[in-house]
Protein backbone atom coordinates (compact mmCIF):
# COMPACT_ATOMS: atom_id res chain seq x y z
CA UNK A 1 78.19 65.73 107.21
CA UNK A 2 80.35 66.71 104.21
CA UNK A 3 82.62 69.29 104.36
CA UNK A 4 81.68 72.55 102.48
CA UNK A 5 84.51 74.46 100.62
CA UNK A 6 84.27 77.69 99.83
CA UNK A 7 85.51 78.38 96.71
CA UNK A 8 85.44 82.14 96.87
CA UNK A 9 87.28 82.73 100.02
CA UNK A 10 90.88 84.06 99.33
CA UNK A 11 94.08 82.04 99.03
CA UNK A 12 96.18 83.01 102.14
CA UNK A 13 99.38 84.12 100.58
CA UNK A 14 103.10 82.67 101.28
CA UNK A 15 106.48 84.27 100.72
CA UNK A 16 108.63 82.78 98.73
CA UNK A 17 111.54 81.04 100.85
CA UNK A 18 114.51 83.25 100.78
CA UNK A 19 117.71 83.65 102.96
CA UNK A 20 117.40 87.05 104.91
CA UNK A 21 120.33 88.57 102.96
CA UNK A 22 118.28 87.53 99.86
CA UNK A 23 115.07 88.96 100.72
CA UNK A 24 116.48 92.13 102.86
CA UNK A 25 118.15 92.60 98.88
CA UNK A 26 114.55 91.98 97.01
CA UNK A 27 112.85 94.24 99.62
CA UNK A 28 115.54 96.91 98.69
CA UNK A 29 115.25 96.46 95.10
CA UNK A 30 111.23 96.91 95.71
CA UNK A 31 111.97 100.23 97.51
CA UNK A 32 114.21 101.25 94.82
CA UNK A 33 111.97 100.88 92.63
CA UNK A 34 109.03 102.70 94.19
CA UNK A 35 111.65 105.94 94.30
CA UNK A 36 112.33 105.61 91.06
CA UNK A 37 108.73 106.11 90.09
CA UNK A 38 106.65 107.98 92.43
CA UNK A 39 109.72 109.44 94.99
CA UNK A 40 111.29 108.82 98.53
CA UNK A 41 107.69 109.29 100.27
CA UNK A 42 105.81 107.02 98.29
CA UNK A 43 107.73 104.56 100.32
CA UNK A 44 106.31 102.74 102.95
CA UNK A 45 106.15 99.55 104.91
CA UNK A 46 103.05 98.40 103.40
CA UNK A 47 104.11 99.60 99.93
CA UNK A 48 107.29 97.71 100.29
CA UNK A 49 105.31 94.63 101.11
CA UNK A 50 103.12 94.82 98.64
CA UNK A 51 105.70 95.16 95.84
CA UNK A 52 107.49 92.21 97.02
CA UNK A 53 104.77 90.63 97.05
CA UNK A 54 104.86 89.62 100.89
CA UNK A 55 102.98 90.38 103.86
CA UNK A 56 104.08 93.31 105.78
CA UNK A 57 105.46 91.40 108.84
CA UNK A 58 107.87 90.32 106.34
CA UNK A 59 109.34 93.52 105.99
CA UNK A 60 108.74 94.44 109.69
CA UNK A 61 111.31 91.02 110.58
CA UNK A 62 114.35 93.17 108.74
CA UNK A 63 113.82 96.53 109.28
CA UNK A 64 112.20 97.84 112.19
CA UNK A 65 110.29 100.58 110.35
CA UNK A 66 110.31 103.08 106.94
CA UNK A 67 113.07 105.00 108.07
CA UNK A 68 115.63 102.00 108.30
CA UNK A 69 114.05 100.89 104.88
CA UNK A 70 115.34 104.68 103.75
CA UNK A 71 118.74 104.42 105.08
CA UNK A 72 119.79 101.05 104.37
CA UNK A 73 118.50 101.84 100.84
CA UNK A 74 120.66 104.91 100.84
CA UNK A 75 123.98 102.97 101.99
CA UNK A 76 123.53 100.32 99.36
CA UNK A 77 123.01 102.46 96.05
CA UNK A 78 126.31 104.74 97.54
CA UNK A 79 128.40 102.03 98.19
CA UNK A 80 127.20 100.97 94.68
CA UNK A 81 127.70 104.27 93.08
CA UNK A 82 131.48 104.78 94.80
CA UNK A 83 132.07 100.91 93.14
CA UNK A 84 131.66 102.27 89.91
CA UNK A 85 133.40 104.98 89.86
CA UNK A 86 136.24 103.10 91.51
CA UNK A 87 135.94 100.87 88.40
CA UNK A 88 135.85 103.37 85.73
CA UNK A 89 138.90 105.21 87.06
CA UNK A 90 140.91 101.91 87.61
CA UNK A 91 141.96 101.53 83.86
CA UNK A 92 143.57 105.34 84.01
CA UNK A 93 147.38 105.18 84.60
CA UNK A 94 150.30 108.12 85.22
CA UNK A 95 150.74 107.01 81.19
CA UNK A 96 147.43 107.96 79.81
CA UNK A 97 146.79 111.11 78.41
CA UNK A 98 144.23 113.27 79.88
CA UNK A 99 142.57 113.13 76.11
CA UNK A 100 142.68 109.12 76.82
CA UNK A 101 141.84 109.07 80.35
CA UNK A 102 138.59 110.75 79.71
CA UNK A 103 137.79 108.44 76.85
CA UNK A 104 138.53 105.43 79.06
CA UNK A 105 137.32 106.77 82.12
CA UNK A 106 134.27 108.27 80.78
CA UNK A 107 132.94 105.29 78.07
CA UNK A 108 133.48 103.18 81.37
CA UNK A 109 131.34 105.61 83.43
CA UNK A 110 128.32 105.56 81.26
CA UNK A 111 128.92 101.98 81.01
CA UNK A 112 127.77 101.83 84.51
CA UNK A 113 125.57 104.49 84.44
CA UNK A 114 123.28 102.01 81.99
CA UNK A 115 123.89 99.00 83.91
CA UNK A 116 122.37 100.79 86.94
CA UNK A 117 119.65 103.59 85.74
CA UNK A 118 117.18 103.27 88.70
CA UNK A 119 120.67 104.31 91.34
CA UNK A 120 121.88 106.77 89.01
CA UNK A 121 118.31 108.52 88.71
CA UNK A 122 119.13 109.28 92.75
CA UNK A 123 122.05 111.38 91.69
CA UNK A 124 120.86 113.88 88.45
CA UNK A 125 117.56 113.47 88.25
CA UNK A 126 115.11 115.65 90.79
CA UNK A 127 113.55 113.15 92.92
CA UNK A 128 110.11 114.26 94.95
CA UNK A 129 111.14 113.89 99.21
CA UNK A 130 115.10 113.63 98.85
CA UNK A 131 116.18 113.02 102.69
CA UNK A 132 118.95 114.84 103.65
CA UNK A 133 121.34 112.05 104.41
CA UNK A 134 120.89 111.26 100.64
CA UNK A 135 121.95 114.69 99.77
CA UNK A 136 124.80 114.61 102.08
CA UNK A 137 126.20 111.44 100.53
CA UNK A 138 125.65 112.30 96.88
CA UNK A 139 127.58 115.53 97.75
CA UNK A 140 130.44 113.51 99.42
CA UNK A 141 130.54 111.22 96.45
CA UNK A 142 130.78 113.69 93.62
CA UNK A 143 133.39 115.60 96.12
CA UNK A 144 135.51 111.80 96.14
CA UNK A 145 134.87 111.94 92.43
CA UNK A 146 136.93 115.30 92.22
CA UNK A 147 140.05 113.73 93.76
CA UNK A 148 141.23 111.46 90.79
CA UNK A 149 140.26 113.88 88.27
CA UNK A 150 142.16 116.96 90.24
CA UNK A 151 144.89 114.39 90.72
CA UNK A 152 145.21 113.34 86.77
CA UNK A 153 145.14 117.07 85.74
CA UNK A 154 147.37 117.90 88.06
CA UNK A 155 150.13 115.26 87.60
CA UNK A 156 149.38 115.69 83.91
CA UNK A 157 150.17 119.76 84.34
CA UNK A 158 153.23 119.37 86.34
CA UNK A 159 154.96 117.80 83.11
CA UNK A 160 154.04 120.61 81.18
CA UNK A 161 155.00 123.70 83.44
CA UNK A 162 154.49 126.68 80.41
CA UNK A 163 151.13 124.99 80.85
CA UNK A 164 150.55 125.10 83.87
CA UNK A 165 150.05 128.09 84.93
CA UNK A 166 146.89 128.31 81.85
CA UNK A 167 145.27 126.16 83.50
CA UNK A 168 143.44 126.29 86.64
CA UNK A 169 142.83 122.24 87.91
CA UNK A 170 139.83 122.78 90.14
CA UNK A 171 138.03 124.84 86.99
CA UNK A 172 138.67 122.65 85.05
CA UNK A 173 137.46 119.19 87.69
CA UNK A 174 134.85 121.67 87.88
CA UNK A 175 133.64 121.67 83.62
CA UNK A 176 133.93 118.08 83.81
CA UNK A 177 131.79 117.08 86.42
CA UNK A 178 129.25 119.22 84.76
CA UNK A 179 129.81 117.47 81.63
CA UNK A 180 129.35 114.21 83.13
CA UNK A 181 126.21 115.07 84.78
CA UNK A 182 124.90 115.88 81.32
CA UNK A 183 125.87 113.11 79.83
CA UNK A 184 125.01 110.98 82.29
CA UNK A 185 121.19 112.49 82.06
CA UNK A 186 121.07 111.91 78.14
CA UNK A 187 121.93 108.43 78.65
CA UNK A 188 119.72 107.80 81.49
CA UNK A 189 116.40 109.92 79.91
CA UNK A 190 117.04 108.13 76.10
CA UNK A 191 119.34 105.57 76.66
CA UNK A 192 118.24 104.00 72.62
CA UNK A 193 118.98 107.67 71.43
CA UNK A 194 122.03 108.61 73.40
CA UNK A 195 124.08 105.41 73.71
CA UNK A 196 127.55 105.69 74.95
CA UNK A 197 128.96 105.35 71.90
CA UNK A 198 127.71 108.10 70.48
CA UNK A 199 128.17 110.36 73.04
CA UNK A 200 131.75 109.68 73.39
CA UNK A 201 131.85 110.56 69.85
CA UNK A 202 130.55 113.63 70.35
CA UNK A 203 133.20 114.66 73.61
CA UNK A 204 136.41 113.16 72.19
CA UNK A 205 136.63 115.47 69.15
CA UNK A 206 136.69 118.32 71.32
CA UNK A 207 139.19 117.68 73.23
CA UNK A 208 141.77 116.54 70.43
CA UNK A 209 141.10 119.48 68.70
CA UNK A 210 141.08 121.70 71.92
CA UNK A 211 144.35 124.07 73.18
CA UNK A 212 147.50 121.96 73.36
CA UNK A 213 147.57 123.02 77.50
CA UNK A 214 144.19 121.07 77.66
């Protein structure tokens, strides 16, 4: 008797091979990506999966449920977000100028800020089902981001002590960050209208033509 084929009946489907540190990173990236556009509890196993493109016991062999999805997620973009701001401090020296630091420091900032939109979103954009160990690190990181600035200010101060005593450091860590944030949103929201370049623009004008104790 000839074997019948049915045409119709659906294609059982195969993962690509991948390494598990490959496809623990492409399961990430899915989950990222499913925050970015419908928020932390749109994520699930099965949405995961189905992203990637895999079937759920796929997911289920490298993380035992949603939760350890959530927080491995959550480790990676930090550890990603505390790279980059290592790397846009790294050029600023005891020689630059405050004036120059932010330029350099800053232009190198929203550098990374563009290179990575979907981790940055995390941080200044309102995201529907923040957990709280998300919360806790972004307020950990922006506190880490304090200490170079309060450290540049301050070494920058103590050769100037007539100005010193104008200018309060934490304040002024404190204007910055909130400067940044903004920023960092314009770039992020309309990246083809705000491009770094013409932000910094913008920002470094001000501050050469600001107070000689800034």
């Amino acid at each position: 008797m000839p074997r019948i084929v049915r045409s119709g009946a659906p294609k059982r489907r195969y993962a690509k091979r991948l390494s598990p540190v490959e496809r623990r990173e492409q399961l990430l990236d899915a989950a990222l990506g499913i925050v970015a556009e419908s928020g932390f509890t749109a994520v699930s196993i099965a949405a995961v999966a189905e992203r990637s493109d895999v079937t759920r016991p796929v997911v289920y062999d490298l993380f035992g449920s949603r939760d350890d999805v959530l927080r491995e997620l959550i480790d990676r973009e930090t550890t990603r977000m505390h790279a980059a701001v290592a790397r846009s401090v790294a050029a600023i020296t005891a020689e630059t100028t405050v004036v120059q630091a932010v330029s350099v420091g800053l232009g190198r900032f929203l550098a990374e800020v563009r290179a990575m939109p979907a981790t940055w979103r995390l941080v200044y954009f309102p995201i529907d089902g923040v957990p709280p160990l998300l919360r806790e690190r972004v307020g950990r990181a922006r506190d880490e981001l304090r200490t170079p600035m309060r450290r540049l200010f301050s070494d920058w101060l103590a050769d100037r002590p007539a100005d010193a005593a104008q200018v309060d450091p934490d304040v002024l860590v404190q204007l910055l960050q909130g400067v940044i944030q903004t920023l960092a949103r314009l770039v992020l929201d309309d990246p083809e209208r705000y491009d770094s370049e013409r932000v910094l623009a913008l920002i470094m004008p001000l501050l050469s033509d600001a107070p000689e104790a800034f």
